[in-house]
C-alpha atoms as a PDB file:
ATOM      1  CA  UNK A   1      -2.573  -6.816   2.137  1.00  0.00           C
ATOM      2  CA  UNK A   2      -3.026  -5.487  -1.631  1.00  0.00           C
ATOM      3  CA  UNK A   3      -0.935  -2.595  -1.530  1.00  0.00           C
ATOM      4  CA  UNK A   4       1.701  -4.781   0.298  1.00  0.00           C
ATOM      5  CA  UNK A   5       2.119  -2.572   3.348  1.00  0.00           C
ATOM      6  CA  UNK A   6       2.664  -2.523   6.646  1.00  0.00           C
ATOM      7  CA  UNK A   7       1.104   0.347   8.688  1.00  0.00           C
ATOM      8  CA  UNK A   8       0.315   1.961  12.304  1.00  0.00           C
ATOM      9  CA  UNK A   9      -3.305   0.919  13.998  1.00  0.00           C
ATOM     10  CA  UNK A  10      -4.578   4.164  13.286  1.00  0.00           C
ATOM     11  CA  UNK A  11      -3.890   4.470   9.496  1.00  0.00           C
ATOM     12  CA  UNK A  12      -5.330   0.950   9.218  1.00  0.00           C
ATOM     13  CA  UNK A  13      -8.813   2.385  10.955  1.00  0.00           C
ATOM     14  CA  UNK A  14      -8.735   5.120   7.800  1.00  0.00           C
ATOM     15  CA  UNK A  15      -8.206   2.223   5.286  1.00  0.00           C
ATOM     16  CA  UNK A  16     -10.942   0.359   6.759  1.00  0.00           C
ATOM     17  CA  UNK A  17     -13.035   2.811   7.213  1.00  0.00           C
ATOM     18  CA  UNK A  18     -12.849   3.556   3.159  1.00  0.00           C
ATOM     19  CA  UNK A  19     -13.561  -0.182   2.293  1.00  0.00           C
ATOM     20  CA  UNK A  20     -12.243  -3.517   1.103  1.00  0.00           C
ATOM     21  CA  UNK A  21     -12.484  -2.117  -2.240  1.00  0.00           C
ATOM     22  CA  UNK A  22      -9.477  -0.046  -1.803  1.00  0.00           C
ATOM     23  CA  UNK A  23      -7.676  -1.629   1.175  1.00  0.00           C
ATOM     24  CA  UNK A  24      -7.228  -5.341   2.419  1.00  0.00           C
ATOM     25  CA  UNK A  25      -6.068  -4.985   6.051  1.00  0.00           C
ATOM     26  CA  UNK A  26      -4.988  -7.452   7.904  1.00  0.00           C
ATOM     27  CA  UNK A  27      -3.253  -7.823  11.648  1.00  0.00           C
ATOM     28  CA  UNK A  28      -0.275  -8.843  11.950  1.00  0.00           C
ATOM     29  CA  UNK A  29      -0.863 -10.173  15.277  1.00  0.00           C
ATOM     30  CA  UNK A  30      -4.498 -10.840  15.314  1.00  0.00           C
ATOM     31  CA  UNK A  31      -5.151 -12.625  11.727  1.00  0.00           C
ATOM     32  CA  UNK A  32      -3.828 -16.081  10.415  1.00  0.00           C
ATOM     33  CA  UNK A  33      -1.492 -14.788   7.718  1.00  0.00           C
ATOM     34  CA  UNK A  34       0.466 -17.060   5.993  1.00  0.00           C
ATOM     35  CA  UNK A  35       3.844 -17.737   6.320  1.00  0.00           C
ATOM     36  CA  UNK A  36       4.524 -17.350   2.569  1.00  0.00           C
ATOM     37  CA  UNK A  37       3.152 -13.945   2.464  1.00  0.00           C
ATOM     38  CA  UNK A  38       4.825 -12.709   5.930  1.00  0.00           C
ATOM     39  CA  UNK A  39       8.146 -13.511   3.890  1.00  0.00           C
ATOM     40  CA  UNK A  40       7.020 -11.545   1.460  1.00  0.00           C
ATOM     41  CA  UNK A  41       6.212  -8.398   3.424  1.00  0.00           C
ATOM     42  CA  UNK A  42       9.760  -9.152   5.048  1.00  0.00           C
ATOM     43  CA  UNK A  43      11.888  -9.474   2.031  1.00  0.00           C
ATOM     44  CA  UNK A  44       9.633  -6.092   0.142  1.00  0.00           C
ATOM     45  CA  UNK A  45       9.325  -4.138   3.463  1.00  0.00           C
ATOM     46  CA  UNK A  46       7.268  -1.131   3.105  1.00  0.00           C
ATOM     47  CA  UNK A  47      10.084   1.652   2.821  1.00  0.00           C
ATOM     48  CA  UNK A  48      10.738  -0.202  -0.647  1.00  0.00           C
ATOM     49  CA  UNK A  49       6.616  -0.379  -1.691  1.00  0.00           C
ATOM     50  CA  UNK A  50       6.551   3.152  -0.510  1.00  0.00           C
ATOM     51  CA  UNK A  51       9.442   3.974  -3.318  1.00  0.00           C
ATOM     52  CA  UNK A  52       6.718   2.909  -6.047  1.00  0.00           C
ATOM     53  CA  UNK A  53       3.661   4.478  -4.058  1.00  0.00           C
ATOM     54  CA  UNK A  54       5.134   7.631  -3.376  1.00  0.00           C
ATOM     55  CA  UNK A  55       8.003   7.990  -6.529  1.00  0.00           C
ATOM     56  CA  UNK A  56       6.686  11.614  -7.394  1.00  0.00           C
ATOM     57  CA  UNK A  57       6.196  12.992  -4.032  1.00  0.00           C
ATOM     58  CA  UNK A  58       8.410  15.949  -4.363  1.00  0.00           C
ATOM     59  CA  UNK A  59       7.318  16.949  -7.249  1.00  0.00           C
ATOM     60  CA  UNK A  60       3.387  17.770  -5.594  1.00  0.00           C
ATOM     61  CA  UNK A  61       4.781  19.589  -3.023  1.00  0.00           C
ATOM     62  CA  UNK A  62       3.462  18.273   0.172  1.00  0.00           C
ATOM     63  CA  UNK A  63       4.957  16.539   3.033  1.00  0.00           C
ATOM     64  CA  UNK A  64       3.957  13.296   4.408  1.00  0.00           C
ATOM     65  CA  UNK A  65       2.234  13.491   7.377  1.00  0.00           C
ATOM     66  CA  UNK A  66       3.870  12.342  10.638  1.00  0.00           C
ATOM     67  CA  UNK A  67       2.647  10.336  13.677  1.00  0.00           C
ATOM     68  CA  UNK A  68       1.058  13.424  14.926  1.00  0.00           C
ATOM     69  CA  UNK A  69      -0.752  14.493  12.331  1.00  0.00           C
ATOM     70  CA  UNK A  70      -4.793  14.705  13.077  1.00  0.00           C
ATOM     71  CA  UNK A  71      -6.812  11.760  11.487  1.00  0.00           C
ATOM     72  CA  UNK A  72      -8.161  14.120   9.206  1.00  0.00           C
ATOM     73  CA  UNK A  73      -4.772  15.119   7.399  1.00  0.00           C
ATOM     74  CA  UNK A  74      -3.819  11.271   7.133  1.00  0.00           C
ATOM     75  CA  UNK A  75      -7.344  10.521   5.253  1.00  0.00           C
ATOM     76  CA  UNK A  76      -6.561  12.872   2.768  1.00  0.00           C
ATOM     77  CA  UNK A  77      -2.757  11.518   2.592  1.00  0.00           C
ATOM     78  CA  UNK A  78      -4.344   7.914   2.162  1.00  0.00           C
ATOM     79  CA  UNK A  79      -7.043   8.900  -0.710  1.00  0.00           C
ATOM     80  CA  UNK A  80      -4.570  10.867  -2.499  1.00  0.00           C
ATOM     81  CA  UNK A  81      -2.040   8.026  -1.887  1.00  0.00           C
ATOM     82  CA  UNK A  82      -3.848   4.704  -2.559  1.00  0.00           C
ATOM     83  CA  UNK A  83      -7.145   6.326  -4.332  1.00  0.00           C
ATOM     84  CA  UNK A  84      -6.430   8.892  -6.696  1.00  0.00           C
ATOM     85  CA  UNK A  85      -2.429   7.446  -7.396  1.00  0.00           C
ATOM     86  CA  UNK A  86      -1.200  11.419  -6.726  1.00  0.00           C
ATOM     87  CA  UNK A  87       2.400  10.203  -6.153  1.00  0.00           C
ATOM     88  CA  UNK A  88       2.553   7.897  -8.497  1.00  0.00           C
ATOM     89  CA  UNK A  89       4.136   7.888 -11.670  1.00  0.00           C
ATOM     90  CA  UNK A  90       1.315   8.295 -13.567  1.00  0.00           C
ATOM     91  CA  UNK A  91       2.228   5.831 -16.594  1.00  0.00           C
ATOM     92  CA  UNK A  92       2.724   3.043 -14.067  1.00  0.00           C
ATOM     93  CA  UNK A  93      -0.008   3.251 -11.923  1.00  0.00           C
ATOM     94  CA  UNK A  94      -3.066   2.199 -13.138  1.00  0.00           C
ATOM     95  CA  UNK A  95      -1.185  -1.244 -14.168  1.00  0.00           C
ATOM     96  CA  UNK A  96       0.552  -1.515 -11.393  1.00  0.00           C
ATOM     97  CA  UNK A  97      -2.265  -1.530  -8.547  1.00  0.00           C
ATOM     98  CA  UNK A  98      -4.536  -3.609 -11.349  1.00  0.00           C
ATOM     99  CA  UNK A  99      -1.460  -6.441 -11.413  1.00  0.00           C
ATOM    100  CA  UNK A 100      -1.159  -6.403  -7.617  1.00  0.00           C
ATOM    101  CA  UNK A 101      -4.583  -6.808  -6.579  1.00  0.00           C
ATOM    102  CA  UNK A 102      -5.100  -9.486  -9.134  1.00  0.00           C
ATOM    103  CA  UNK A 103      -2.107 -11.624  -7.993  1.00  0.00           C
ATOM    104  CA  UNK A 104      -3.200 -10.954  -4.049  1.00  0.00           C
ATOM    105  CA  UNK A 105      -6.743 -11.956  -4.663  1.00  0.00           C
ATOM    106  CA  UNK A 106      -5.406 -14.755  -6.737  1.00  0.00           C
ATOM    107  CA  UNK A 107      -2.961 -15.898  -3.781  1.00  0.00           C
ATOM    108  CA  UNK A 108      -0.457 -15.503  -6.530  1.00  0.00           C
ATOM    109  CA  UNK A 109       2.760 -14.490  -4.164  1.00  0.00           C
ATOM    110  CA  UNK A 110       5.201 -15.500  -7.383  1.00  0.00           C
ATOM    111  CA  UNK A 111       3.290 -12.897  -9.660  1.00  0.00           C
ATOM    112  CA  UNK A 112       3.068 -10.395  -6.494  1.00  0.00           C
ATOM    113  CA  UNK A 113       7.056 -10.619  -6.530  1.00  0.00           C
ATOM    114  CA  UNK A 114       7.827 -10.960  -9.874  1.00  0.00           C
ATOM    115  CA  UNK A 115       5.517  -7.181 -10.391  1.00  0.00           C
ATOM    116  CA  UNK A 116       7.341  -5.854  -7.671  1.00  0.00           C
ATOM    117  CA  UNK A 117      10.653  -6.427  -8.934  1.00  0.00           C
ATOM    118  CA  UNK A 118      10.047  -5.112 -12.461  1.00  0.00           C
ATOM    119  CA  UNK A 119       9.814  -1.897 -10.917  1.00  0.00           C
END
């Protein structure tokens, strides 16, 4: 919910397993999630989040890893992702993820949007 993406059951094991602190997940199926913020994941789908997430990937040569990657190679993906910012530009980041999780713990969808778009 905080980093405003929507990913597989197994990557959202990974993201539990390394704490709220980092990750808020939530199931899309199984959880009472509002209707205001489900129009928010729809309208900022995560191929557009992932443009601010990973914005320098090609320039740390690596490759994202696929569906068959081991569990292993995805953890490191995720920490280096969503931990350590590696893909990030490097200006942005720290303000960006500080903004984001402020608005989401807020419940603050309009601020969520309106950071979002200024990127």
């Amino acid at each position: 919910m905080n980093l405003c993406v929507v990913i597989c059951l197994e990557c959202s094991g990974i993201h539990r397993k390394l704490g709220m602190s980092v990750s808020k997940i939530r199931s899309l199926k199984l959880d009472n999630i509002s209707d205001e913020v489900l129009e928010f994941f729809l309208a900022n789908n995560t191929k557009q989040m992932n443009g601010m997430w990973e914005k320098n990937i090609l320039s740390q040569s690596t490759s994202k890893p696929s569906f068959e990657s081991s569990s292993e190679v995805k953890e490191k993906w995720i920490i280096d992702k969503y931990i350590n910012h590696k893909f990030m530009d490097r200006q942005e980041s720290k303000n960006f993820v500080e903004l984001m999780c402020e608005a989401m713990d807020a419940g603050r969808l309009a601020d969520i949007v309106g950071i979002v778009c200024l990127r």
